[in-house]
C-alpha atoms as a PDB file:
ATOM      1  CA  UNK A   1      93.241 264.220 -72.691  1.00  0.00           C
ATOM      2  CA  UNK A   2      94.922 264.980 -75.801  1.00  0.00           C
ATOM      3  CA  UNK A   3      96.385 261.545 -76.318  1.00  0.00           C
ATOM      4  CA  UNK A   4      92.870 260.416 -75.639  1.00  0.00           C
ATOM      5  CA  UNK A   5      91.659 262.310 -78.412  1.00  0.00           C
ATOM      6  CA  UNK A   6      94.655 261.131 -80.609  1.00  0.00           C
ATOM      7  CA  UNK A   7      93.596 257.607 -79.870  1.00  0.00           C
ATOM      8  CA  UNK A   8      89.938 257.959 -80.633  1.00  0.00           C
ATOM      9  CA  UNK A   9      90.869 259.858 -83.629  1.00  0.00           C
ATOM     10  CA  UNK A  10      93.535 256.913 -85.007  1.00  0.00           C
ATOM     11  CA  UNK A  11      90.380 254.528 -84.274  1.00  0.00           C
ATOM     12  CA  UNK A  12      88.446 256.230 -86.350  1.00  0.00           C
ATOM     13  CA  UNK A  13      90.747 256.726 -89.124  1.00  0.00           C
ATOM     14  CA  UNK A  14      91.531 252.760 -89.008  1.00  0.00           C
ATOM     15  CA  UNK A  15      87.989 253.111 -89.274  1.00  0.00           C
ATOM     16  CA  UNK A  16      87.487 254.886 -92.274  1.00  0.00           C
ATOM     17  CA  UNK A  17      90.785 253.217 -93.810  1.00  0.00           C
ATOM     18  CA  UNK A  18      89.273 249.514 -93.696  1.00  0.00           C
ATOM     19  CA  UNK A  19      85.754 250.399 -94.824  1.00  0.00           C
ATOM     20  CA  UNK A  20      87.727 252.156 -97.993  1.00  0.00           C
ATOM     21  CA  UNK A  21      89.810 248.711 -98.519  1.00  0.00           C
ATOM     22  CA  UNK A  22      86.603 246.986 -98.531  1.00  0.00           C
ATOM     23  CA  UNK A  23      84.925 249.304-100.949  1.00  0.00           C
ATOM     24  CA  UNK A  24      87.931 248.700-103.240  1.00  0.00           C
ATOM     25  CA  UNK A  25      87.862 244.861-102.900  1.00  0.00           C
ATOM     26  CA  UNK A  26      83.884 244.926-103.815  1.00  0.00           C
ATOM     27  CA  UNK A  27      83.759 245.951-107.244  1.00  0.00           C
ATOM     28  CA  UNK A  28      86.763 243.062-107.407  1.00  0.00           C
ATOM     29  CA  UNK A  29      84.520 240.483-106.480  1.00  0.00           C
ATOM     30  CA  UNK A  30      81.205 241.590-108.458  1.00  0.00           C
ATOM     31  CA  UNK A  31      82.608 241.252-111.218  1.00  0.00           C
ATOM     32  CA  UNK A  32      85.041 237.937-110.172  1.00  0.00           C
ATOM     33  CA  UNK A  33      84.279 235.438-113.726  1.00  0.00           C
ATOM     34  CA  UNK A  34      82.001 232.566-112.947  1.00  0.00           C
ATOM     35  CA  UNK A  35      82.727 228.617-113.221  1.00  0.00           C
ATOM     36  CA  UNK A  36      81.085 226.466-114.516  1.00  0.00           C
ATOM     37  CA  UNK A  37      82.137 222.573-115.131  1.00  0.00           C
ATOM     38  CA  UNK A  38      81.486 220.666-118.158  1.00  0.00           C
ATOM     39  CA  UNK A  39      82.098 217.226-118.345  1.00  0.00           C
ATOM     40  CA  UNK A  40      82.815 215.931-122.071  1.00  0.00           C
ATOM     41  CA  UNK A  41      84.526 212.763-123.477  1.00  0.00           C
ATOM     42  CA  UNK A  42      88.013 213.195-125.128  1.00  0.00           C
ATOM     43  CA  UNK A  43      88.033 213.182-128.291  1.00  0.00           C
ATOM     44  CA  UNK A  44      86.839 215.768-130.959  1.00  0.00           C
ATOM     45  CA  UNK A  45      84.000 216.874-128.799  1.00  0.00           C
ATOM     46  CA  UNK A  46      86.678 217.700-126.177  1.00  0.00           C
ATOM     47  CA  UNK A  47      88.304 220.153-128.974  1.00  0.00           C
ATOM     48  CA  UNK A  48      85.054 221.313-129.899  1.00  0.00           C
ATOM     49  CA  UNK A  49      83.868 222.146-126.109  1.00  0.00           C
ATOM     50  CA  UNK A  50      87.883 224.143-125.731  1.00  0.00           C
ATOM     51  CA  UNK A  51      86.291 226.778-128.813  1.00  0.00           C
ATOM     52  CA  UNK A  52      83.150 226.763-126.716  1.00  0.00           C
ATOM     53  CA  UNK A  53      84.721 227.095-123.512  1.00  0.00           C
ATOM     54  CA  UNK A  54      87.293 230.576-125.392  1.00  0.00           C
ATOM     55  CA  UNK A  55      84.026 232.000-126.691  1.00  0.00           C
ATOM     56  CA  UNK A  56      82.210 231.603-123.126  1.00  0.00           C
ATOM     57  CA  UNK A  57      85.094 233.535-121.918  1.00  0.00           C
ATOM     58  CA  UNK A  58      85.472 235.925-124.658  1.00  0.00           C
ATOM     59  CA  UNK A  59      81.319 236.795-124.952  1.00  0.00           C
ATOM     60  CA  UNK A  60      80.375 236.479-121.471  1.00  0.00           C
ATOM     61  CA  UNK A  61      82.990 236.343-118.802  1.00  0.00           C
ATOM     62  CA  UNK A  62      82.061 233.012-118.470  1.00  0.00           C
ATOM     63  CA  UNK A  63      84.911 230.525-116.826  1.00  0.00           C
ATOM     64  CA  UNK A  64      84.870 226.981-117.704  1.00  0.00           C
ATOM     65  CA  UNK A  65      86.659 224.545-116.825  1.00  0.00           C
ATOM     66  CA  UNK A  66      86.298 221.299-118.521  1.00  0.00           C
ATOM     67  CA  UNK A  67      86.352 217.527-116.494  1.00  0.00           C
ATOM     68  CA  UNK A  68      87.722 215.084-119.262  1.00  0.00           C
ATOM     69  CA  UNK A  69      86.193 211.461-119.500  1.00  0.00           C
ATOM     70  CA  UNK A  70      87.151 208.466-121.292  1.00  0.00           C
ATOM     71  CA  UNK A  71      83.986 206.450-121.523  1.00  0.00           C
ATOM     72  CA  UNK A  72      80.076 207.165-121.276  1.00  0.00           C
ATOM     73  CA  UNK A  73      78.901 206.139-118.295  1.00  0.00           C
ATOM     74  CA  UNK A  74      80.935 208.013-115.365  1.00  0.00           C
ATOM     75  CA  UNK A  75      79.600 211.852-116.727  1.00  0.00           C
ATOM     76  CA  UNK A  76      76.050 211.270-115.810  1.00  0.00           C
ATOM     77  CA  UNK A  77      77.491 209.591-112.593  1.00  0.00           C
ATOM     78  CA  UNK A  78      79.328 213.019-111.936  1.00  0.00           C
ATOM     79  CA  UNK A  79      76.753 215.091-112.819  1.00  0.00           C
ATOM     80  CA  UNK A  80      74.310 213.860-110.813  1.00  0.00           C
ATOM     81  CA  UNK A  81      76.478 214.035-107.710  1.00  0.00           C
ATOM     82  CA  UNK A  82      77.363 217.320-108.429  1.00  0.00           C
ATOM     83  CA  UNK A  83      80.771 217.312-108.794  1.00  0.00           C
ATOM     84  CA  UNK A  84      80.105 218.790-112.278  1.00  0.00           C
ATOM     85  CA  UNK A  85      77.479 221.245-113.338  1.00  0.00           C
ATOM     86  CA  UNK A  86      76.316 220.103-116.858  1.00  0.00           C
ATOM     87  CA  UNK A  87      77.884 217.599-119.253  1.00  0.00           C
ATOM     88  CA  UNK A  88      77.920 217.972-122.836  1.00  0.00           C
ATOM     89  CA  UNK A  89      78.973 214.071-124.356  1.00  0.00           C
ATOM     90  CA  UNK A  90      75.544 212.399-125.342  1.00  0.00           C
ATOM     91  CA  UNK A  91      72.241 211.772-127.170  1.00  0.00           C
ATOM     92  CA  UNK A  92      68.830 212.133-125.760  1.00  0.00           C
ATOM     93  CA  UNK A  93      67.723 207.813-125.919  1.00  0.00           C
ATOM     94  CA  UNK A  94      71.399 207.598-123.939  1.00  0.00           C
ATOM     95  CA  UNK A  95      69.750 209.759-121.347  1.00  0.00           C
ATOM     96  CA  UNK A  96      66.676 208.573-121.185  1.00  0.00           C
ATOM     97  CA  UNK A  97      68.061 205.097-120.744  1.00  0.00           C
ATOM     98  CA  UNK A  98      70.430 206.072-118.163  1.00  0.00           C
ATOM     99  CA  UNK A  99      67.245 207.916-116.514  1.00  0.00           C
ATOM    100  CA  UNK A 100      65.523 204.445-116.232  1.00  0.00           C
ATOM    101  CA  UNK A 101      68.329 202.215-114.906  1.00  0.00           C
ATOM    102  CA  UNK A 102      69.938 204.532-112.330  1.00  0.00           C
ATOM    103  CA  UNK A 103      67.394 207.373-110.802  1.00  0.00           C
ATOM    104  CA  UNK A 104      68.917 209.889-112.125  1.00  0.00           C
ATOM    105  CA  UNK A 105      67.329 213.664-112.030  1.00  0.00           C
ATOM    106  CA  UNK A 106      68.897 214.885-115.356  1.00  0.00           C
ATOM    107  CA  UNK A 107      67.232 216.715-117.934  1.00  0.00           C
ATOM    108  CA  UNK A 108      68.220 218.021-121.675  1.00  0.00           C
ATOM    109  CA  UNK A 109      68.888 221.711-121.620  1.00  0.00           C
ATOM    110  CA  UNK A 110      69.955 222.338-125.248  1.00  0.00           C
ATOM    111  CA  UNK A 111      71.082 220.627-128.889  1.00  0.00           C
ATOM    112  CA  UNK A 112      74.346 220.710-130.315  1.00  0.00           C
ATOM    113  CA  UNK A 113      75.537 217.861-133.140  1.00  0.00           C
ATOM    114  CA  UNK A 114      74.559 215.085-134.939  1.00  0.00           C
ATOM    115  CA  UNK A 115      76.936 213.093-135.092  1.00  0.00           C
ATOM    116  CA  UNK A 116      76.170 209.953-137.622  1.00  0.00           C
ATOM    117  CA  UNK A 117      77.277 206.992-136.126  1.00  0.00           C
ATOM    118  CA  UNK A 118      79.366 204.703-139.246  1.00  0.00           C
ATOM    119  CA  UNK A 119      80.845 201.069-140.038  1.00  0.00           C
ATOM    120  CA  UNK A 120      84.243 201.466-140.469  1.00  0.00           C
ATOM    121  CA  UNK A 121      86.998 198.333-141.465  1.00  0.00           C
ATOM    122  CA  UNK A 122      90.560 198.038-141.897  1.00  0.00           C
ATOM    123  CA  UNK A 123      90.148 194.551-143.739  1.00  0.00           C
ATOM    124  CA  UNK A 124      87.405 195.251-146.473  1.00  0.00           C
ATOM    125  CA  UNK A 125      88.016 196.739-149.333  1.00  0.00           C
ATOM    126  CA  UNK A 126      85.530 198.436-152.265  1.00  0.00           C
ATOM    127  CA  UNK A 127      84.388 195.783-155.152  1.00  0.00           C
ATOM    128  CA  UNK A 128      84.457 197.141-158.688  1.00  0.00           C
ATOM    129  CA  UNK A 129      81.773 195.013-159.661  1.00  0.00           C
ATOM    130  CA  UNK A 130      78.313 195.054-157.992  1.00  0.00           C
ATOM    131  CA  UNK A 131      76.896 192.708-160.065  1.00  0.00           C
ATOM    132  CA  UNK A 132      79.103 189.808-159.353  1.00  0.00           C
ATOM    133  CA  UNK A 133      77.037 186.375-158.201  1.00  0.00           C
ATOM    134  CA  UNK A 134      79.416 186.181-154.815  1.00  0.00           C
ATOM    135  CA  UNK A 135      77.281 186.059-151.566  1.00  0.00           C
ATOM    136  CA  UNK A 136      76.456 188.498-149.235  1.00  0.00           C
ATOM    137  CA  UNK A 137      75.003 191.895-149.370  1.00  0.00           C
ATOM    138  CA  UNK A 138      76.408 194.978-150.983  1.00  0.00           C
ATOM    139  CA  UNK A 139      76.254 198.163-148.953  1.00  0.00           C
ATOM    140  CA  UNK A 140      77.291 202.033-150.341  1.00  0.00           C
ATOM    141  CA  UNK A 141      79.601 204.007-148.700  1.00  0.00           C
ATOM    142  CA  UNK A 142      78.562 208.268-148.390  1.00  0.00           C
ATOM    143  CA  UNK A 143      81.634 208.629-151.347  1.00  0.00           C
ATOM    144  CA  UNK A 144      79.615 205.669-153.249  1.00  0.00           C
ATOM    145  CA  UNK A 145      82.131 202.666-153.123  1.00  0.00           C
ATOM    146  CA  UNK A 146      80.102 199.695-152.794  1.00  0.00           C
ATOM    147  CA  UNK A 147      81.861 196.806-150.160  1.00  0.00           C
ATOM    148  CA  UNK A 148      80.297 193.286-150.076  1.00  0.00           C
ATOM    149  CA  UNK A 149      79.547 191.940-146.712  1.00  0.00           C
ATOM    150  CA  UNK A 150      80.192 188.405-146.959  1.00  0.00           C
ATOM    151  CA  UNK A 151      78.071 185.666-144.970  1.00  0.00           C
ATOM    152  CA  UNK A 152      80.018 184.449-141.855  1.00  0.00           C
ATOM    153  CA  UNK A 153      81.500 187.868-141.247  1.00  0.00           C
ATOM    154  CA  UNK A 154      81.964 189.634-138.068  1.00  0.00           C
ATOM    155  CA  UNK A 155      81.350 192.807-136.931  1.00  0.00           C
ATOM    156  CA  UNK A 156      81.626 194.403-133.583  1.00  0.00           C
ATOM    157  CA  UNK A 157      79.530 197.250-131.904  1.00  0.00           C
ATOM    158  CA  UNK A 158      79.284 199.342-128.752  1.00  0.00           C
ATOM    159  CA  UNK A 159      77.849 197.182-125.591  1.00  0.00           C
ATOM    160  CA  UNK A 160      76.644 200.090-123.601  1.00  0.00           C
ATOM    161  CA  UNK A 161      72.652 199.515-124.240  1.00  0.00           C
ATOM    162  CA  UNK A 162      72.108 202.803-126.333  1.00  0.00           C
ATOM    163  CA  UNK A 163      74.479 202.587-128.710  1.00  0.00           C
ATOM    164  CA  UNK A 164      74.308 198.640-128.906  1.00  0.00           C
ATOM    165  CA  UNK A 165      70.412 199.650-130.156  1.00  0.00           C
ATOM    166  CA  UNK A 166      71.661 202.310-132.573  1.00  0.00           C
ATOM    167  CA  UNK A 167      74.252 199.874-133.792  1.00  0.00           C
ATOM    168  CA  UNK A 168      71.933 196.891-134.245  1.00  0.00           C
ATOM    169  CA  UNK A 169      69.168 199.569-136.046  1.00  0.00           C
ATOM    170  CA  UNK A 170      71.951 200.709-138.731  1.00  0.00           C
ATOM    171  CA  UNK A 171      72.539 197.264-139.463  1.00  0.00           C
ATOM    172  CA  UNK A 172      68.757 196.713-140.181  1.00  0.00           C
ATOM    173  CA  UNK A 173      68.621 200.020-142.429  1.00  0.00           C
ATOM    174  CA  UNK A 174      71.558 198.131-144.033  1.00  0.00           C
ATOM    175  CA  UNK A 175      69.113 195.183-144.861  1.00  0.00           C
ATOM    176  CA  UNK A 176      71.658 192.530-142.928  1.00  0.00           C
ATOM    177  CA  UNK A 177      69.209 192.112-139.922  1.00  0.00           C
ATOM    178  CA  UNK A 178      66.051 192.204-138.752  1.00  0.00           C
ATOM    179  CA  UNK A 179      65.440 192.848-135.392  1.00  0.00           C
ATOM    180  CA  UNK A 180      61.759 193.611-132.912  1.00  0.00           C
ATOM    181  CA  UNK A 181      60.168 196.505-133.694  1.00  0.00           C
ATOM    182  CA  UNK A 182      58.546 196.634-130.411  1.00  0.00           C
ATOM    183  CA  UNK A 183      61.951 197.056-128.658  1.00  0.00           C
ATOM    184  CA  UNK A 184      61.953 200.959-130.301  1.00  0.00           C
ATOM    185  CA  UNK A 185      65.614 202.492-130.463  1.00  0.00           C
ATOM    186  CA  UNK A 186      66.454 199.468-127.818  1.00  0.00           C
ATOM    187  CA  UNK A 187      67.141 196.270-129.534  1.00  0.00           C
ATOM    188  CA  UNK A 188      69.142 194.008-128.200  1.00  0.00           C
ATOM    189  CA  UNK A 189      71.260 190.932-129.819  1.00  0.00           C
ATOM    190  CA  UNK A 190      68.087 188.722-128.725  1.00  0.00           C
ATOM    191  CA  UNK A 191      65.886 191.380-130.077  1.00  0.00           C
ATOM    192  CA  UNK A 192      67.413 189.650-133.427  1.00  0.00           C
ATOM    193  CA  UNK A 193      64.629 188.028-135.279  1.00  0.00           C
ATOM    194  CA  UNK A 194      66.313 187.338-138.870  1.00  0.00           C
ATOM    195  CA  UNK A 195      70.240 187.548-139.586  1.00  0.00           C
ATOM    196  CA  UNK A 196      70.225 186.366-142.903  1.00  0.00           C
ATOM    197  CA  UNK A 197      73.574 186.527-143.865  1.00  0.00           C
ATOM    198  CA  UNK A 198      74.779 185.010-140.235  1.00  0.00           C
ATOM    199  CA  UNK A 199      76.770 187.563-138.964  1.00  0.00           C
ATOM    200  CA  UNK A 200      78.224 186.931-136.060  1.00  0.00           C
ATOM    201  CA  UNK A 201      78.217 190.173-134.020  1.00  0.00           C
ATOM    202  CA  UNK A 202      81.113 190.934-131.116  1.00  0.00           C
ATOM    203  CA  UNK A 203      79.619 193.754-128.109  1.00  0.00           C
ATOM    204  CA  UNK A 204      82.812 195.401-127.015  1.00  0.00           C
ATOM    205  CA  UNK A 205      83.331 198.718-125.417  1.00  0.00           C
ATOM    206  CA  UNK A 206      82.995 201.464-127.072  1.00  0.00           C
ATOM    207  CA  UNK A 207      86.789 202.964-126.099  1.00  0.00           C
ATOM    208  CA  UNK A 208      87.806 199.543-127.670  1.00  0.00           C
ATOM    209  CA  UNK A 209      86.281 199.361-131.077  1.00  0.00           C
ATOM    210  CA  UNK A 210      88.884 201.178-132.504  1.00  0.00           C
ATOM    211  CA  UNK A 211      91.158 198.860-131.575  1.00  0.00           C
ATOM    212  CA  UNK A 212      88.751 195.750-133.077  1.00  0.00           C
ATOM    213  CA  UNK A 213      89.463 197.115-136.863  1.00  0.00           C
ATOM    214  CA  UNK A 214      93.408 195.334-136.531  1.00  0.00           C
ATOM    215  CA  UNK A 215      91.915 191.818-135.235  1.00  0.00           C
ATOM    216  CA  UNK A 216      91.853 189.475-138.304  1.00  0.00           C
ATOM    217  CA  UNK A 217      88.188 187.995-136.774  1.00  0.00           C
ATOM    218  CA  UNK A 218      87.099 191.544-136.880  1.00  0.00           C
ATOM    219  CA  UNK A 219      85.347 192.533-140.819  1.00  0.00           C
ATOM    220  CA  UNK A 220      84.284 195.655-139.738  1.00  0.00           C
ATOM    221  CA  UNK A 221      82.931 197.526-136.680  1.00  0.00           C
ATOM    222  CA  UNK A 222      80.455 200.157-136.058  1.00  0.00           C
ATOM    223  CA  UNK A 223      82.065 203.229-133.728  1.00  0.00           C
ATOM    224  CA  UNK A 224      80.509 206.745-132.849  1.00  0.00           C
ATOM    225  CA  UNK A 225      82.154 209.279-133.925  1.00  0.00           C
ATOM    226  CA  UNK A 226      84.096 210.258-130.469  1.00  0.00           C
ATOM    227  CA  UNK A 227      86.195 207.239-130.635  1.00  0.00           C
ATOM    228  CA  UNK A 228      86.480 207.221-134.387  1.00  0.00           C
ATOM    229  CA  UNK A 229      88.229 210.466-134.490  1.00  0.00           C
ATOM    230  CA  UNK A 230      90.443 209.077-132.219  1.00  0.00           C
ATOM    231  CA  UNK A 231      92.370 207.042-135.159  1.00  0.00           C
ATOM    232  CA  UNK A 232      90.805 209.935-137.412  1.00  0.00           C
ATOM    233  CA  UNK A 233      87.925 208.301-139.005  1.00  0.00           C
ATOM    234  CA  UNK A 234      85.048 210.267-140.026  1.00  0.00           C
ATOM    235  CA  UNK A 235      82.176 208.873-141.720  1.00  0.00           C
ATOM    236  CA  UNK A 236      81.848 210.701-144.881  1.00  0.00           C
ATOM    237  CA  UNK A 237      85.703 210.138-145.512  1.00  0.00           C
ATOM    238  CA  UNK A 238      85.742 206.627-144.585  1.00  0.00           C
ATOM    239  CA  UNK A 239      82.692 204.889-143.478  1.00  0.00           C
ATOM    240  CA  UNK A 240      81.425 201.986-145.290  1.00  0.00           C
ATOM    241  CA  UNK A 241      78.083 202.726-144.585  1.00  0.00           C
ATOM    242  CA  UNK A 242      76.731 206.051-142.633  1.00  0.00           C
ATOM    243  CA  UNK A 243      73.732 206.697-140.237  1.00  0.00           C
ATOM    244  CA  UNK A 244      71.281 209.359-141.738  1.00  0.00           C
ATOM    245  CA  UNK A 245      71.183 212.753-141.023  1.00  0.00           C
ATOM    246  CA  UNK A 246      67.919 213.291-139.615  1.00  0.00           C
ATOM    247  CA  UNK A 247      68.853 210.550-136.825  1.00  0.00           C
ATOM    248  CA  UNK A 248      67.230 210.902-133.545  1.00  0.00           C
ATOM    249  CA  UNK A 249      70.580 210.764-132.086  1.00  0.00           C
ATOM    250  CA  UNK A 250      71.276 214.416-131.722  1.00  0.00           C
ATOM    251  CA  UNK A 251      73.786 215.268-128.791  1.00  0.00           C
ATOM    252  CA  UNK A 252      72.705 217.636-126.250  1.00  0.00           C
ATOM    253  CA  UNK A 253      74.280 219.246-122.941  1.00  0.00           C
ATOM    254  CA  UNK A 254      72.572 218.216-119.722  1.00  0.00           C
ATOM    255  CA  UNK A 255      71.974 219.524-116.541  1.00  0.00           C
ATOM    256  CA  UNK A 256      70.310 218.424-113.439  1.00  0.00           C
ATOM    257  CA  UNK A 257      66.941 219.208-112.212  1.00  0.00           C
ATOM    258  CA  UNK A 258      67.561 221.826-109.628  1.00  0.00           C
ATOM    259  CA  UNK A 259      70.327 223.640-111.464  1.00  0.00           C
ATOM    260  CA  UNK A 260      68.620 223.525-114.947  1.00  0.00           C
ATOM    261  CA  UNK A 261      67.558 227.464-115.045  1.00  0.00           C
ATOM    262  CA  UNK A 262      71.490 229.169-114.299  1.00  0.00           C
ATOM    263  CA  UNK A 263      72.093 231.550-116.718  1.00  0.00           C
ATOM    264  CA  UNK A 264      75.496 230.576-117.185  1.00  0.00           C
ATOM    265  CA  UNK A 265      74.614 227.271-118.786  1.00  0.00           C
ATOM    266  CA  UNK A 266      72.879 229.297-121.500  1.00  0.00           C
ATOM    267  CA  UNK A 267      75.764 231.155-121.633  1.00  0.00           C
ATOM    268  CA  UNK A 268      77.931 228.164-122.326  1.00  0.00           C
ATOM    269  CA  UNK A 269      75.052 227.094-124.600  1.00  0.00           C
ATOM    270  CA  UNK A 270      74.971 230.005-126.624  1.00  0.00           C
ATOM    271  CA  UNK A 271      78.326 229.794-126.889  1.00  0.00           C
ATOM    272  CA  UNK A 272      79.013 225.987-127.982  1.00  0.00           C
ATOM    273  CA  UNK A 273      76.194 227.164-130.660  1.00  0.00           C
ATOM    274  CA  UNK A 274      78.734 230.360-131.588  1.00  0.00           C
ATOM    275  CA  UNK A 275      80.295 230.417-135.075  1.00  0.00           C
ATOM    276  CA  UNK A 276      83.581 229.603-133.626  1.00  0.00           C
ATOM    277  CA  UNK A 277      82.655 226.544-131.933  1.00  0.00           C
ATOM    278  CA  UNK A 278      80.341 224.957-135.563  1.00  0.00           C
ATOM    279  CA  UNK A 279      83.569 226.064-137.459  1.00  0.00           C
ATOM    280  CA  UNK A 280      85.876 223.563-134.740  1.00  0.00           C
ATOM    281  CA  UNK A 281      83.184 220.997-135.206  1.00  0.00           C
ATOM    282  CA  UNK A 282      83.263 221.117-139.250  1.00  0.00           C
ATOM    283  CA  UNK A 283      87.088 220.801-138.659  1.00  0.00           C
ATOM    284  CA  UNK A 284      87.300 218.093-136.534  1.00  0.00           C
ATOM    285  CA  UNK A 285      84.717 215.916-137.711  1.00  0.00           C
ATOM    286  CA  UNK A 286      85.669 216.493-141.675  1.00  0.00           C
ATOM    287  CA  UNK A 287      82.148 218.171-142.210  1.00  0.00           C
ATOM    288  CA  UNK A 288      80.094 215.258-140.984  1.00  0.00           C
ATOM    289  CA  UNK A 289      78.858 217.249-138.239  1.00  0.00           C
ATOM    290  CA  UNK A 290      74.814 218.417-138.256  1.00  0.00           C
ATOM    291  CA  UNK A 291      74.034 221.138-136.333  1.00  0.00           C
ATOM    292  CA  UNK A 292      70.908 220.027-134.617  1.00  0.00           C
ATOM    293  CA  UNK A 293      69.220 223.155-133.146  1.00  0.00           C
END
């Protein structure tokens, strides 16, 4: 009988022993930091999102762990499949276009940078006379050199269908082409309907126009700022001729549909809009970088 009541007694110590373990591990978990993946593009914006993803941490408790990309398509591929949970690489007429051609339930969830998109050229160099009778058209850089664009020359942009339009619309605000105003901020080559000067325009991928500045067809190419960095361009320093500031192409983080409303992605927003992360930005991108929000 006694050993009876030993046993029942041990029981009910194990008892009380386990529930206590459990009671310890609980406030462990509660308070376990969340995850969140953001997809970004290397480059600058991949530095930027590392001070957003320290202040996330450092404000809220907020884990992120970034998915690195190397070109502009596979993040929205990602995203939508949910193997990440908001990606932070793009401009709102990228979206939207990538909303048309593929299906896909994304949606804008907050601004970060404009980022003005810039002919750059290895081969070019400034005139010291503007009013010299040689053909072609003058354009001023954002430090006001002036660089002569002869006839004949060529100049290669991003193919992906966004940035193609933006491209092809910088060139226009240039005065070297004309293209369809119906087409919007989606012009395409065809969309082309004067090219006075006869340039003779190369669509290579973005990752690659870096790259197209060393070819001696190449006069000059037009490169967003992710890729530009890479070789560390920035279009006030070095641009021949800059995309305005109050562009439409203001980069914003994305989410999908059904995840839109977590609180942690205005955590990570809040936090890739925190002083740290707009002092990062004016570092890596030389001060060409507009907040947009």
């Amino acid at each position: 009988m006694i050993l009876k009541k030993l046993a029942i007694f041990a029981t009910f110590a194990s008892s009380i022993f386990l529930t206590a373990c459990d009671n310890n591990k609980a406030p462990q978990e509660a308070t376990k930091p969340e995850v969140l993946k953001v997809g970004v593009v290397s480059g600058p914006d991949q530095e930027v999102a590392e001070a957003a993803k320290e202040q996330a941490k450092k404000l809220y408790n907020l884990d992120v762990e970034l998915v690195i990309f190397n070109d502009y398509v596979i993040p929205n591929q990602a995203l939508d499949s949910g193997q990440i949970d908001i990606n932070d690489f793009q401009h709102k007429p990228f979206l939207d276009q990538q909303i048309e051609e593929r299906g896909y339930k994304l949606v804008s969830v907050g601004k970060t940078f404009v980022h003005p998109i810039a002919a750059y050229t290895h081969k070019l160099k400034p005139i010291t006379d503007s009013t010299s009778n040689e053909e072609g058209k003058i354009v001023t850089s954002p430090r006001g050199e002036s660089y002569l664009i002869k006839p004949n020359s060529t100049v290669a942009i991003p193919n992906d269908p966004t940035n193609l339009g933006r491209a092809l619309l910088l060139l226009q605000k240039q005065g070297l082409i004309t293209v369809n105003p119906e087409k919007g901020l989606f012009p395409t080559v065809i969309d082309i309907t004067d090219n006075p000067y006869h340039l003779n325009i190369l669509e290579i991928e973005a990752p690659m126009l870096p790259r197209s500045l060393d070819d001696a067809q190449v006069d000059f190419a037009i490169i967003n700022n992710a890729f530009a960095g890479q070789i560390n361009l920035t279009a006030n320093k070095d641009g021949i001729f800059v995309e305005d500031k109050d562009s439409p192409y203001v980069n914003i983080i994305v989410a999908r549909e059904d995840n839109k409303n977590d609180p942690n992605i205005q955590k990570y927003i809040d936090a890739r809009h925190s002083d740290a992360a707009v002092q990062k930005a004016n570092e890596v991108f030389k001060g060409s970088a507009v907040k947009g929000w």
